[in-house]
Protein backbone atom coordinates (compact mmCIF):
# COMPACT_ATOMS: atom_id res chain seq x y z
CA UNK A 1 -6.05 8.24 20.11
CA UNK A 2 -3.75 8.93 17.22
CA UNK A 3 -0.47 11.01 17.48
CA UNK A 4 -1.12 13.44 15.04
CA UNK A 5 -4.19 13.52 13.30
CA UNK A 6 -4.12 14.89 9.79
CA UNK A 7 -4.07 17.70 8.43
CA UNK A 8 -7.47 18.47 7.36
CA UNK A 9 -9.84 21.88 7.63
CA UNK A 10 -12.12 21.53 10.57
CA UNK A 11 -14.57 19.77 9.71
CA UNK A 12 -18.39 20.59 8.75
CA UNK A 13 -21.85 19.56 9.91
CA UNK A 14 -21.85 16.11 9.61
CA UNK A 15 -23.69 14.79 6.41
CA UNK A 16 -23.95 10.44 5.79
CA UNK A 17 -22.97 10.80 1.86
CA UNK A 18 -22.93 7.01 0.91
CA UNK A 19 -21.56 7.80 -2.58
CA UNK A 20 -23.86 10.79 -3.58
CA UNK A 21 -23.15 13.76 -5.34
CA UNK A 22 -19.56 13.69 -7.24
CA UNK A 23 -17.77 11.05 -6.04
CA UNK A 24 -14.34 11.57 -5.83
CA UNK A 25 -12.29 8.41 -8.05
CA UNK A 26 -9.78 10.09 -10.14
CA UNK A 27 -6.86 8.24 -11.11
CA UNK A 28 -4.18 9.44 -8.82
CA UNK A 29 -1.04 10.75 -10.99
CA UNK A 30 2.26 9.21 -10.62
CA UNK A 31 5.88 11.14 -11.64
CA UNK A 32 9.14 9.14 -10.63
CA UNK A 33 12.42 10.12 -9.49
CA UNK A 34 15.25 8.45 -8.99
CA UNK A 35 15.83 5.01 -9.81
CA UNK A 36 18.11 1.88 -8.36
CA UNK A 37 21.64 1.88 -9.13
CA UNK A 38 21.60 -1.38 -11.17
CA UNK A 39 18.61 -1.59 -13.45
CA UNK A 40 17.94 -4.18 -15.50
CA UNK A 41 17.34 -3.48 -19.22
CA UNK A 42 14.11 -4.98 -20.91
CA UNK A 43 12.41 -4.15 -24.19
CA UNK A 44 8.48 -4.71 -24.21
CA UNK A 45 7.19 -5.04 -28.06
CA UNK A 46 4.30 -4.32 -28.92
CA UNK A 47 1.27 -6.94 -28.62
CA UNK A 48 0.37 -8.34 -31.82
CA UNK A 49 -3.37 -7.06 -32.45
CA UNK A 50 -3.28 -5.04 -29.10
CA UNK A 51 -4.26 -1.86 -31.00
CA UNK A 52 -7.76 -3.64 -31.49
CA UNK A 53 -8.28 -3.22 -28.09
CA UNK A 54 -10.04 -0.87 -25.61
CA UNK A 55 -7.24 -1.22 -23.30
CA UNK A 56 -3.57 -1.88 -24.16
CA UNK A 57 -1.18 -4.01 -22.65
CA UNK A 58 2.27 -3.31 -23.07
CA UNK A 59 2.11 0.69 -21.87
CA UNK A 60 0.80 -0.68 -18.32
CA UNK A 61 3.55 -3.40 -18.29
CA UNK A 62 6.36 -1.29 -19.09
CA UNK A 63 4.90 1.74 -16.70
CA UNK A 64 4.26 -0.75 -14.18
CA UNK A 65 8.16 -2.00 -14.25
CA UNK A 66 9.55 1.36 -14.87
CA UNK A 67 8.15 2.41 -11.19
CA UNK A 68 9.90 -0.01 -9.01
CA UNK A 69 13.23 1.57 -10.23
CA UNK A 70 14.54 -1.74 -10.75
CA UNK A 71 14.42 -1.66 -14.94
CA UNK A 72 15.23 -0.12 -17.67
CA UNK A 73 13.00 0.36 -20.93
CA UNK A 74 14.33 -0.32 -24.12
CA UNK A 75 12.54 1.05 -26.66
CA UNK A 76 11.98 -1.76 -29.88
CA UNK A 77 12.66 0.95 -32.37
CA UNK A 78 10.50 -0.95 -35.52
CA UNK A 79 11.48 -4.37 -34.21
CA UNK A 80 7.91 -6.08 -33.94
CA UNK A 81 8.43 -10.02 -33.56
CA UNK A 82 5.46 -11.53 -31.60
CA UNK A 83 6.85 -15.30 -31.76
CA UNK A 84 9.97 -16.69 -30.25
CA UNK A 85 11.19 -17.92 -34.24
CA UNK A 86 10.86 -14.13 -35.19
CA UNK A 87 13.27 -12.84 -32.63
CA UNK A 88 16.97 -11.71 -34.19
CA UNK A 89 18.49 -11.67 -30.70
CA UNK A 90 21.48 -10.00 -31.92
CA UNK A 91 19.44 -6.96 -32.23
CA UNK A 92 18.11 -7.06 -29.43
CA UNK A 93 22.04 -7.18 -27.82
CA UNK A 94 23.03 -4.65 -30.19
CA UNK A 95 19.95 -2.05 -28.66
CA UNK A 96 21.19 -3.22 -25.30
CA UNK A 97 18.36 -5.68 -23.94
CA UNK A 98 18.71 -7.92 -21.27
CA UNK A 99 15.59 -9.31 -21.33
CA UNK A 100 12.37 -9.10 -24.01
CA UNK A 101 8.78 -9.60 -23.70
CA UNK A 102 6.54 -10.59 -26.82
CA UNK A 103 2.88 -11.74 -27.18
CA UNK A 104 -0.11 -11.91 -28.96
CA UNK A 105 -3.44 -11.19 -28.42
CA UNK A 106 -6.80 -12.71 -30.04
CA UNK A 107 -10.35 -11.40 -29.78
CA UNK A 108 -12.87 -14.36 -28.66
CA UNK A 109 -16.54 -14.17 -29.23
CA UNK A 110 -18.18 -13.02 -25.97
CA UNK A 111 -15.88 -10.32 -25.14
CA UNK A 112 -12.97 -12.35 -24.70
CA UNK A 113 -9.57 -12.13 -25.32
CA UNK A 114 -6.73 -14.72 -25.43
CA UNK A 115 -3.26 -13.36 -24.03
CA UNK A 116 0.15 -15.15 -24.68
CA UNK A 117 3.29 -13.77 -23.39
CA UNK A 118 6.79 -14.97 -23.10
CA UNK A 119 9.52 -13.92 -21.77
CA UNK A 120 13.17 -14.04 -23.05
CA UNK A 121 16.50 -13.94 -22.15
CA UNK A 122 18.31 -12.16 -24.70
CA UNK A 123 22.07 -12.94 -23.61
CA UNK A 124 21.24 -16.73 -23.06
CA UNK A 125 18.74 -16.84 -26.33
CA UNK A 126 16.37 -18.98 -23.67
CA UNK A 127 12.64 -18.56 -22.90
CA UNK A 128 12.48 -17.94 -19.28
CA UNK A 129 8.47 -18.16 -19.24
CA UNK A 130 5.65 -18.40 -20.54
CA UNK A 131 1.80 -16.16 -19.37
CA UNK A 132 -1.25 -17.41 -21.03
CA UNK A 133 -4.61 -16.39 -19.95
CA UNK A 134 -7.82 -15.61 -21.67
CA UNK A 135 -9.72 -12.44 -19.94
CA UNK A 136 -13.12 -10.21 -20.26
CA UNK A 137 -12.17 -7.41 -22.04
CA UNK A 138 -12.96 -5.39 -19.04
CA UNK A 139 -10.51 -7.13 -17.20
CA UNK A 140 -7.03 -6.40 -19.41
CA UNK A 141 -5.75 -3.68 -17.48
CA UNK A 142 -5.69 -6.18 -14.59
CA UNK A 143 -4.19 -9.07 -16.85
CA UNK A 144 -1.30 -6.30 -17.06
CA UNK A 145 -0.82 -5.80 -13.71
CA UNK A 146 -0.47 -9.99 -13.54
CA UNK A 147 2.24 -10.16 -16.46
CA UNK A 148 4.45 -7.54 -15.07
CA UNK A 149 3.99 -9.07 -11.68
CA UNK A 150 5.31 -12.54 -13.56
CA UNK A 151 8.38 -10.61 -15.11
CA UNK A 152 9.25 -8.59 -12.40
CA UNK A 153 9.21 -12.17 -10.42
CA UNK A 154 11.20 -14.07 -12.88
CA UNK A 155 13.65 -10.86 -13.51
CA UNK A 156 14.73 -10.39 -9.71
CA UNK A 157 13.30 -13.12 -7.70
CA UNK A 158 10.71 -11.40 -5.67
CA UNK A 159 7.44 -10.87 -5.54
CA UNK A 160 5.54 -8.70 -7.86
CA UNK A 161 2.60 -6.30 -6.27
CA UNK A 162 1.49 -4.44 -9.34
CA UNK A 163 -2.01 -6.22 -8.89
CA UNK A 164 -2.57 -5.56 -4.92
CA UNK A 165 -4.53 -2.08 -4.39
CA UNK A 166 -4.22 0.79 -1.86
CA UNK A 167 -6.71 2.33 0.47
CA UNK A 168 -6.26 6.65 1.37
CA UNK A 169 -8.32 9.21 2.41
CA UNK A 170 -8.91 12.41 -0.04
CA UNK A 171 -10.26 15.51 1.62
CA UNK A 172 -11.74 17.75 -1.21
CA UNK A 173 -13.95 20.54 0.12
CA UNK A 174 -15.93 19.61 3.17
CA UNK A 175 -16.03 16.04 1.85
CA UNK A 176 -13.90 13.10 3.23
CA UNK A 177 -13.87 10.33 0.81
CA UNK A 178 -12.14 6.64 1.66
CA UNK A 179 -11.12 5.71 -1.63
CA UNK A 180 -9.56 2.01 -2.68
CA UNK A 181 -7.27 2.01 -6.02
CA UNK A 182 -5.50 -0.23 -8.03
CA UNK A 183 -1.29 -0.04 -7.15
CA UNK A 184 -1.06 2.27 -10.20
CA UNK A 185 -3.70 4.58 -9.07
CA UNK A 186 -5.81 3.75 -11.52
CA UNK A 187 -9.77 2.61 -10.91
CA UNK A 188 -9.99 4.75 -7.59
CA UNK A 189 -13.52 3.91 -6.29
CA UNK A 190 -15.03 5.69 -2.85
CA UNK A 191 -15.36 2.78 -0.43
CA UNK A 192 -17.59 5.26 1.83
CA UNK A 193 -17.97 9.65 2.10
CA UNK A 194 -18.75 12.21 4.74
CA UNK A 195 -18.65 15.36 5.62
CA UNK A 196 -16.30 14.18 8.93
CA UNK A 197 -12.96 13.06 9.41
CA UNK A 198 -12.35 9.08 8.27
CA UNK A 199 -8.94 7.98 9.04
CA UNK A 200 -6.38 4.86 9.53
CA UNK A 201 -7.54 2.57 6.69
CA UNK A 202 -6.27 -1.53 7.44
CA UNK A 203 -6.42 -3.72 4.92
CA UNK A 204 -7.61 -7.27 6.45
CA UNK A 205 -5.25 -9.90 5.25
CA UNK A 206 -7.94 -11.47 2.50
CA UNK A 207 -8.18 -8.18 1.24
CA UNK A 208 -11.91 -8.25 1.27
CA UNK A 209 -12.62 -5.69 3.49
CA UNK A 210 -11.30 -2.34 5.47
CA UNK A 211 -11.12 -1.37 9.20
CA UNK A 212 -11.17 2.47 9.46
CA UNK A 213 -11.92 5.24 11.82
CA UNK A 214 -14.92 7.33 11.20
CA UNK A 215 -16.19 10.71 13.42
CA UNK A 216 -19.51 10.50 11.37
CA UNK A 217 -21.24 10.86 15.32
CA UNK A 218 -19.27 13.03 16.28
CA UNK A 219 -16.44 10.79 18.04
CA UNK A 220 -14.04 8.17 16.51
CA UNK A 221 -15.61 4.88 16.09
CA UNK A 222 -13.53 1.55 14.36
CA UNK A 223 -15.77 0.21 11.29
CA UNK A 224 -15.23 -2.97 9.48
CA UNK A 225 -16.49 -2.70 6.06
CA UNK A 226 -16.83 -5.69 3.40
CA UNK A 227 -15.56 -3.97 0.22
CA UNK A 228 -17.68 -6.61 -1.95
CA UNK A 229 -21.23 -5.74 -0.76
CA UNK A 230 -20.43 -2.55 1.17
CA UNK A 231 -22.02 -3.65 4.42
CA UNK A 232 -20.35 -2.28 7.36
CA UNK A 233 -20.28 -3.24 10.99
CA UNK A 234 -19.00 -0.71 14.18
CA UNK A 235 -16.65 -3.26 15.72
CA UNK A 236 -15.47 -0.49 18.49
CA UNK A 237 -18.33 1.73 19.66
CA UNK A 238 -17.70 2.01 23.28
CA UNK A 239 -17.13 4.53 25.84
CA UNK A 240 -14.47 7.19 24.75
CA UNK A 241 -12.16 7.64 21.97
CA UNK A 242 -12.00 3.97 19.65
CA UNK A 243 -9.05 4.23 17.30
CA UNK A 244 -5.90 2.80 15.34
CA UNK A 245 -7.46 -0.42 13.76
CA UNK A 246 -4.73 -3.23 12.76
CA UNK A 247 -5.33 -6.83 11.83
CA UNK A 248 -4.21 -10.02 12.95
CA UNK A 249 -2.50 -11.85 10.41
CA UNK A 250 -5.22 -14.77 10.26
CA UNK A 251 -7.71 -11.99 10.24
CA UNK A 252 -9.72 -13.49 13.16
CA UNK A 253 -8.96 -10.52 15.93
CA UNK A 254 -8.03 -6.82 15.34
CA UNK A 255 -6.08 -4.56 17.77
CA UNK A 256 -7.50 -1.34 18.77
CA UNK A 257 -6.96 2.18 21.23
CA UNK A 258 -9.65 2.50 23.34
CA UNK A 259 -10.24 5.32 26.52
CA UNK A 260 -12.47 2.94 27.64
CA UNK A 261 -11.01 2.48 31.25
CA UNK A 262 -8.78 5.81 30.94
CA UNK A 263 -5.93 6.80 28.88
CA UNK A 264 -5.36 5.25 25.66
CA UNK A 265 -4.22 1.42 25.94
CA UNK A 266 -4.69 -1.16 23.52
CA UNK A 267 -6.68 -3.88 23.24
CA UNK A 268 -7.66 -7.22 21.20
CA UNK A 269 -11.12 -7.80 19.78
CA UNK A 270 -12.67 -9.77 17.79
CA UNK A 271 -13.38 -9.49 14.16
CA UNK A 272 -17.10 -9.05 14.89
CA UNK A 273 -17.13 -6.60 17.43
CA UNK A 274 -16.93 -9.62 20.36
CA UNK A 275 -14.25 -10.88 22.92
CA UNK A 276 -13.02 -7.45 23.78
CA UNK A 277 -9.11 -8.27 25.74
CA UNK A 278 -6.61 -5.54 27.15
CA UNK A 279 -3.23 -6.03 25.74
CA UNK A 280 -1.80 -2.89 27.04
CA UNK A 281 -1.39 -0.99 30.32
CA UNK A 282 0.99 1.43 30.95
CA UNK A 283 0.65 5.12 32.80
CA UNK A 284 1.09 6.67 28.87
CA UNK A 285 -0.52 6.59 25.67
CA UNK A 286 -0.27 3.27 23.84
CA UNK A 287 -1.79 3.47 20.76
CA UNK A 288 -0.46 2.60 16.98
CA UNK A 289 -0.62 -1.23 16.94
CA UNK A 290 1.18 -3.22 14.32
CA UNK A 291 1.06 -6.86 14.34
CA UNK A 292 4.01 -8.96 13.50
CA UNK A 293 3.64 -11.47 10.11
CA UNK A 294 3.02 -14.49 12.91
CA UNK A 295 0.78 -12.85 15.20
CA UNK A 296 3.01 -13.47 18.15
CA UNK A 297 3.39 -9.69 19.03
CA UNK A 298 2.81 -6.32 18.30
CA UNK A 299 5.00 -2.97 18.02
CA UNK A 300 3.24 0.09 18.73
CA UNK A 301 3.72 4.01 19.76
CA UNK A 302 3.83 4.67 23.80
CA UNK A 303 5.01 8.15 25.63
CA UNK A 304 5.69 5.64 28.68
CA UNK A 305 9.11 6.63 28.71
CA UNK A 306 8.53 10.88 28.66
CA UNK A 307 9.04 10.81 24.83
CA UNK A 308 7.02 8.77 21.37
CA UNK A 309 8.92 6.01 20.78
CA UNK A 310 8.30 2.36 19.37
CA UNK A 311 7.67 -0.24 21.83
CA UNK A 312 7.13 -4.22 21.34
CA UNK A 313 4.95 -6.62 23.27
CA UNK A 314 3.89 -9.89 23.27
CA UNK A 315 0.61 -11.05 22.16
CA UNK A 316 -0.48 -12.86 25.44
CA UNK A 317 -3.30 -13.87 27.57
CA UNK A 318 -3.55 -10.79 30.39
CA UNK A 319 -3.41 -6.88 29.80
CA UNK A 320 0.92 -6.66 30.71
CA UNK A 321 3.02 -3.20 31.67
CA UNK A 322 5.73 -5.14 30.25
CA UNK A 323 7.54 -3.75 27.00
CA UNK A 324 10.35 -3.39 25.07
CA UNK A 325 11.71 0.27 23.67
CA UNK A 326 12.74 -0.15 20.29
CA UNK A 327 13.80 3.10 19.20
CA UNK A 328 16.40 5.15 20.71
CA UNK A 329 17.98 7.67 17.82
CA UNK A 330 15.78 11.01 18.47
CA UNK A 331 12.79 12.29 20.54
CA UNK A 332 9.81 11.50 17.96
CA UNK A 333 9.29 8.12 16.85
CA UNK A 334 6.24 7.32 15.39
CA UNK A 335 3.17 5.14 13.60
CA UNK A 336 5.47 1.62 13.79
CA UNK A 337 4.08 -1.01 10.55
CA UNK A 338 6.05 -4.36 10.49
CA UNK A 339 7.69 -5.62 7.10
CA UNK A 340 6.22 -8.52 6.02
CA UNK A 341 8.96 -10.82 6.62
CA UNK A 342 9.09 -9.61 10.43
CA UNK A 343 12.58 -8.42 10.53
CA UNK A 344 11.91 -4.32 10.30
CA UNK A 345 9.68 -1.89 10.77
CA UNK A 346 8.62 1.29 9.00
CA UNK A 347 8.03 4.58 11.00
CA UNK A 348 8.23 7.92 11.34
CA UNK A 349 11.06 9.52 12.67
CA UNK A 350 11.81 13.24 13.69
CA UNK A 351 14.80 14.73 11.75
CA UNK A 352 15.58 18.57 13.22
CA UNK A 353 12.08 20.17 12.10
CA UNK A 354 11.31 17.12 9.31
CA UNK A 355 9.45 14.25 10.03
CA UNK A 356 10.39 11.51 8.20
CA UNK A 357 9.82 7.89 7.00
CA UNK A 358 12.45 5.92 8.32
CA UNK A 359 13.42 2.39 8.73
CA UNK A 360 14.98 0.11 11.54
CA UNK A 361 16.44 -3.28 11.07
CA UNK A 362 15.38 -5.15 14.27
CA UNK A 363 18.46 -7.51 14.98
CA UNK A 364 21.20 -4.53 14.12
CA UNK A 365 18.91 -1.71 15.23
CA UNK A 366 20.13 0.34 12.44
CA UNK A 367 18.26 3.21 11.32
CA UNK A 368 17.68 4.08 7.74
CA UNK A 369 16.15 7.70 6.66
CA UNK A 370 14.83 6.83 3.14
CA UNK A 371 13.13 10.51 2.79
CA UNK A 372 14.24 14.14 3.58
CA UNK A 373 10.41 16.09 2.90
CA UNK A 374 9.14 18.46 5.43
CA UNK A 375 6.15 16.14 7.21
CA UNK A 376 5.56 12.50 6.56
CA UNK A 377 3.35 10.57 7.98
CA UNK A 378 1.42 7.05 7.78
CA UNK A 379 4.00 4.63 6.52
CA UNK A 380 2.51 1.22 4.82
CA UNK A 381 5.07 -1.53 3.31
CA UNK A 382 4.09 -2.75 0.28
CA UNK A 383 3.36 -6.58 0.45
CA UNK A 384 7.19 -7.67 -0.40
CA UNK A 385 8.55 -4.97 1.70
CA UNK A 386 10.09 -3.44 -1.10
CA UNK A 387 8.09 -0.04 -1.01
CA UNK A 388 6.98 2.00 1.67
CA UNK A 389 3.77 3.93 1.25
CA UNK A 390 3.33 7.17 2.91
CA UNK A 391 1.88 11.10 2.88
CA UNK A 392 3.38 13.78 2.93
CA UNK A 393 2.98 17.51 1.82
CA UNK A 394 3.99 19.19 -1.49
CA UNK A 395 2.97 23.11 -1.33
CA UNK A 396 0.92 22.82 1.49
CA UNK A 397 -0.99 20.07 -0.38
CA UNK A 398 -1.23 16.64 1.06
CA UNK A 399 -0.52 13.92 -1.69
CA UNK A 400 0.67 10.29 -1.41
CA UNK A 401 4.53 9.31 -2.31
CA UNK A 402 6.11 5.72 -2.17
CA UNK A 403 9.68 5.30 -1.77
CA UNK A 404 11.93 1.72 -2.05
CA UNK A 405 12.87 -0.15 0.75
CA UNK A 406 16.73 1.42 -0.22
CA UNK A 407 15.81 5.09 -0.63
CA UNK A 408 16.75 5.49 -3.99
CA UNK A 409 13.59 5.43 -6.15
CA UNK A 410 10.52 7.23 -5.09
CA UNK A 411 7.31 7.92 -6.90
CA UNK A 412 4.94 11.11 -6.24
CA UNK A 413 0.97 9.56 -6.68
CA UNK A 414 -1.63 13.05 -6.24
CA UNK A 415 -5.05 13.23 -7.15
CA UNK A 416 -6.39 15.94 -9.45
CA UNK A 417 -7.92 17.81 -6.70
CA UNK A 418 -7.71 17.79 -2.73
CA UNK A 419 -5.85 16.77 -0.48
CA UNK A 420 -4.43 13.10 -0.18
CA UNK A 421 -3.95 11.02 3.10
CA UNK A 422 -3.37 7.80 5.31
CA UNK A 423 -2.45 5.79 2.81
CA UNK A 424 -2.37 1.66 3.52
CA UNK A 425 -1.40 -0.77 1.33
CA UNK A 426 -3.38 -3.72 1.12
CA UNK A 427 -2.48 -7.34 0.38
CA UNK A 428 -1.27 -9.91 -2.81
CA UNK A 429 -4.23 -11.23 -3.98
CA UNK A 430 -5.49 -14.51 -2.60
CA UNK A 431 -5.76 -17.12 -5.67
CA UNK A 432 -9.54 -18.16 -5.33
């Protein structure tokens, strides 16, 4: 059972699509606003020989930076050096750069092309490092992603997720497409498409495949889909409403809402569909499972107490009553997802007549509103807990936003057409 489902049409006669007739992958479109209070200034120049390519480097660097709200763009203004020996660094201080990126590029036989980029500190007239890579030419918009993940790393000290990807639903006509897209929106591909609802996208923790709720027979049924191959697998057909998919950290066991044996509690099953284990069981609804980063418990949504609010148990070995209320501020407190480093959660939290994305510090129990829209829902951290990932509704249109962790910066991402929904955002990539 979910709290609120989403806001589509009622839905049609049901139709298996399996990526027929104009799929829906548009790029989604992303406007800013805002940005963080301190910025740090960079100038990108740009790549020597990069105009001989299909796909240019520096614009997706610099876009990708300018969106966490955490830099400022310098523009090089007819400065071009490519080499550290070509860089007048008292130009660069005169223009107002903290930091500078050059590079080259060279075209290999066999479609390849050899990248070199370095990073500088202007005020310290050091190199603080160095990306070299050689790529398929198809691949360069990805070897973007990868440099701006190493500056934004070497810049602030965190982790960069311009190269993990994002899993939504789009509802466009009577057809419900689950779509997976690069961070930037970009190369937005329909993982599977109906003419009924699909909803809660998980990301398992390898990234390789998708949990998600389909009503393609006419009741909601958890899939596990291998994003390679596009093989799928019901891992929760039984009895009754199957729901609210979430992953174990080691992948091995997802958590599930199942009416099974009345009510909506949660259980643990296996990855493949085996070892089904109640974890809940309460007189309320239980549903909205979130695993913490070490797999040792789980927060979730319960109306146990008369009201929504955000409970945590522990992961054990026997179905327990035994839980502990989390959120206290307000009467609605919904669709609990852990930050990765286990010490908050992201929710959604009822405001007056606004529904919210909020966020709750789980030592202080502090409460942070980082929106003020009119209906939010399905919040998603970003894989260094710096952005939250959410819907919400812009002229009665449902689009996807992300806001930072500190309120301050968020970004607008809607699709050309349709409406936008249940957004998750999926892991860093694994190295191989």
């Amino acid at each position: 059972m979910q709290v609120r489902m989403p806001k589509f049409p009622p839905y049609a006669v049901m139709a298996f699509l399996w990526l027929m007739s104009a799929p829906l992958h548009a790029a989604l479109d992303i406007e800013i606003f805002g940005g963080g209070a301190t910025q740090i200034p960079i100038a990108i120049v740009p790549f020597a020989a990069e105009e001989k390519l299909t796909q240019s480097l520096t614009p997706v660097i610099a876009a990708d930076l300018q969106r966490s709200g955490l830099f400022k763009m310098i523009e090089p203004a007819g400065l071009a050096p490519h080499e550290p020996a070509e860089v007048v660094y008292s130009e660069w201080i005169n223009r107002g750069a903290g930091a500078l990126v050059i590079g080259t590029t060279t075209t290999l036989p066999g479609g390849q092309v050899s990248l070199r980029v370095r990073l500088l500190d202007v005020a310290k007239q050091v190199q603080l490092a160095t990306y070299i890579e050689t790529v398929p030419v198809g691949q360069l918009r990805a070897a973007a992603h990868r440099i701006a993940d190493m500056i934004y790393e070497k810049l602030t000290g965190d982790v960069g997720v311009f190269s993990t990807r994002i899993a939504y639903v789009v509802k466009e006509g009577k057809k419900y497409a689950l779509q997976v897209a690069d961070a930037d929106g970009f190369n937005a591909q329909s993982v599977i498409e109906y003419t009924e609802p699909i909803i809660s996208p998980a990301w398992s923790p390898d990234g390789k495949q998708l949990a998600y709720v389909s009503f393609e027979n006419k009741k909601p049924v958890v899939y596990v889909q291998t994003l390679a191959t596009r093989t799928r697998k019901a891992v929760a057909n039984f009895k009754g409403s199957n729901s609210a998919p979430a992953w174990s950290p080691d992948g091995k066991r997802l958590a599930v809402v199942l009416s099974l044996m009345g009510g909506s509690q949660i259980f643990l099953i296996n990855a493949d569909g085996g070892g089904l284990q109640r974890l809940s069981q309460s007189p309320g609804i239980d549903t909205e499972p979130s695993f913490s980063p070490d797999g040792q418990s789980i927060i979730f949504t319960s109306d146990r107490g008369g009201s929504p609010q955000i409970y945590r148990m522990q992961v054990g070995g026997r179905a327990s009553q035994t839980a502990e209320r989390l959120t206290f501020e307000g009467s609605y407190n919904v669709s609990p997802h852990y930050s990765q480093d286990g010490k908050s959660f992201t929710f959604i939290h009822r405001n007056g007549d606004r529904f919210n994305v909020a966020i709750q510090d789980l030592a202080s129990r502090q409460v942070q509103l980082l929106t003020d829209s009119k209906f939010d829902e399905s919040p998603s951290f970003a894989p260094n807990g710096r952005i939250v990932l959410y819907a919400t509704e812009v002229k009665g249109r449902g689009i996807l936003s992300a806001v930072s962790s500190d309120g301050k910066t968020r970004q607008q991402l809607s699709t050309q057409t349709g409406d936008a929904r249940e957004p998750a955002w999926g892991p860093l990539p694994r190295l191989q």
